[in-house]
Each structure stands twice: as C-alpha cells, then as structure tokens.
C-alpha atoms as a PDB file:
ATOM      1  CA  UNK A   1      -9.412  -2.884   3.502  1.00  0.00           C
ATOM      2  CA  UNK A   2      -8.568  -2.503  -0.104  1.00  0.00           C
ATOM      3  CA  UNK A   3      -4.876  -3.100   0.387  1.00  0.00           C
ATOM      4  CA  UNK A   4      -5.643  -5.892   2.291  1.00  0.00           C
ATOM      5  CA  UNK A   5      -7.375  -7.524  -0.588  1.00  0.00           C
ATOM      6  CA  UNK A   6      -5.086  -7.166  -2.691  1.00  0.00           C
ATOM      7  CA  UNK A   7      -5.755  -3.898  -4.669  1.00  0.00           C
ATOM      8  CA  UNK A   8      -3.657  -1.596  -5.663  1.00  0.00           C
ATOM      9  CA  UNK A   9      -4.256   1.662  -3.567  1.00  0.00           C
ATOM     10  CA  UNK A  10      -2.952   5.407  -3.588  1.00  0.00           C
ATOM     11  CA  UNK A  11      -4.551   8.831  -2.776  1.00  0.00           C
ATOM     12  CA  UNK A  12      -3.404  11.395  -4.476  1.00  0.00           C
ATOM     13  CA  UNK A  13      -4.672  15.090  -3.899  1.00  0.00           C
ATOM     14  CA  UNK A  14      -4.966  17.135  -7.607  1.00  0.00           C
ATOM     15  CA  UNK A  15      -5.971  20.742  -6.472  1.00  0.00           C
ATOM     16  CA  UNK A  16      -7.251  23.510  -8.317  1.00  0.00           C
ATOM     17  CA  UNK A  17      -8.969  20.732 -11.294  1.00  0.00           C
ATOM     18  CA  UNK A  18     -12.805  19.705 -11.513  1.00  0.00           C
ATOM     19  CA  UNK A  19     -13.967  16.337 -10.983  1.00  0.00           C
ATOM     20  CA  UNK A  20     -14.087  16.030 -14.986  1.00  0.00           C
ATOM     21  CA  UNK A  21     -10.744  17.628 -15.698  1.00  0.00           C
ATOM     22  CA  UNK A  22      -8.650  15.550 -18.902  1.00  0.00           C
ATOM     23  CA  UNK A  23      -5.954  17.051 -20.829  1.00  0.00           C
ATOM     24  CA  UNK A  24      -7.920  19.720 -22.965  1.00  0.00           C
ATOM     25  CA  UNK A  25      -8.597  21.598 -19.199  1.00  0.00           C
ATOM     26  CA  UNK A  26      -6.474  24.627 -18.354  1.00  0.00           C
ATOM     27  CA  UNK A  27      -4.345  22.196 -16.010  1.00  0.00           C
ATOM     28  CA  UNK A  28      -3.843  19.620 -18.753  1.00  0.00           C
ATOM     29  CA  UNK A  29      -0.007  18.875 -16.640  1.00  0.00           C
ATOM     30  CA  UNK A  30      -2.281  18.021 -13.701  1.00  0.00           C
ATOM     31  CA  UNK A  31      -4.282  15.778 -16.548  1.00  0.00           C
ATOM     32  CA  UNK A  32      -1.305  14.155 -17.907  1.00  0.00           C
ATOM     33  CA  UNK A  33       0.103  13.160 -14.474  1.00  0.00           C
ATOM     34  CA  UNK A  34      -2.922  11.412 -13.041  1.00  0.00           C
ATOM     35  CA  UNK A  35      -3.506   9.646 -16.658  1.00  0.00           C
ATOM     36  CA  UNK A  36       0.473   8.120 -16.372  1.00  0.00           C
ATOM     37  CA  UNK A  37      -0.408   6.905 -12.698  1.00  0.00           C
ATOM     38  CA  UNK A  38      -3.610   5.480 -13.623  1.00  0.00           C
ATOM     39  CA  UNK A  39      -1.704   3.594 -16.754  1.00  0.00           C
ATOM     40  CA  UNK A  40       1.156   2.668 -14.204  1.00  0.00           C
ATOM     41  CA  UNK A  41      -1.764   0.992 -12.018  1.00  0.00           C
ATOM     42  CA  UNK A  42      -3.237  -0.728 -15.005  1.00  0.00           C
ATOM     43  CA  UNK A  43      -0.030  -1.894 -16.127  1.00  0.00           C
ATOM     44  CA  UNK A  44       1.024  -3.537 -12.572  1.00  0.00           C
ATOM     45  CA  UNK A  45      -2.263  -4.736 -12.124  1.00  0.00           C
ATOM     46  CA  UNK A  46      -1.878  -6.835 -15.360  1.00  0.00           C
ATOM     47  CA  UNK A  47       1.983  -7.644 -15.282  1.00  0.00           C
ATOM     48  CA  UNK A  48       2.712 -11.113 -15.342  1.00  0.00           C
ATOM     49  CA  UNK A  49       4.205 -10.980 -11.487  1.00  0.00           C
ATOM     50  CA  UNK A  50       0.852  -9.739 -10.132  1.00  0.00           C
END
C-alpha cells in the first residue's frame, strides 16, 4: 500500500539490537548501517528526480 503511494519502502531485519539501539550500543556496526540506509532514503526522497 505504501509502495503504491509512492513511498519509499524496505524491511530490514537488525537482530540481536534493542528498539533504542544508536551507535554508542555494543552493536554500534549494526547502528551505523541502519543510520546510512535511513540517510540514503532521505536523500532519494528529496533528490531532484523524485
């Protein structure tokens, strides 16, 4: 439904992390990762092609 909208959609699974976890956490890599895909979103979602 989202997708059909128009918005940008992915699931990604990040095990073994809390719902709060950010890059001071014992799995800051896991931190770090979801931080780039969330920029990579925010960065498509405001390119000038979208």
């Amino acid at each position: 439904m989202l997708a059909s909208a128009g918005a940008l959609v992915e699931h990604h699974d990040v095990p073994d992390v809390d719902h709060g976890y950010d890059g001071e956490d014992e799995n800051e890599e896991a931190a770090r990762a979801s931080y780039a895909l969330i920029a990579r979103h925010i960065r498509q979602a405001t390119s000038s092609g979208a």
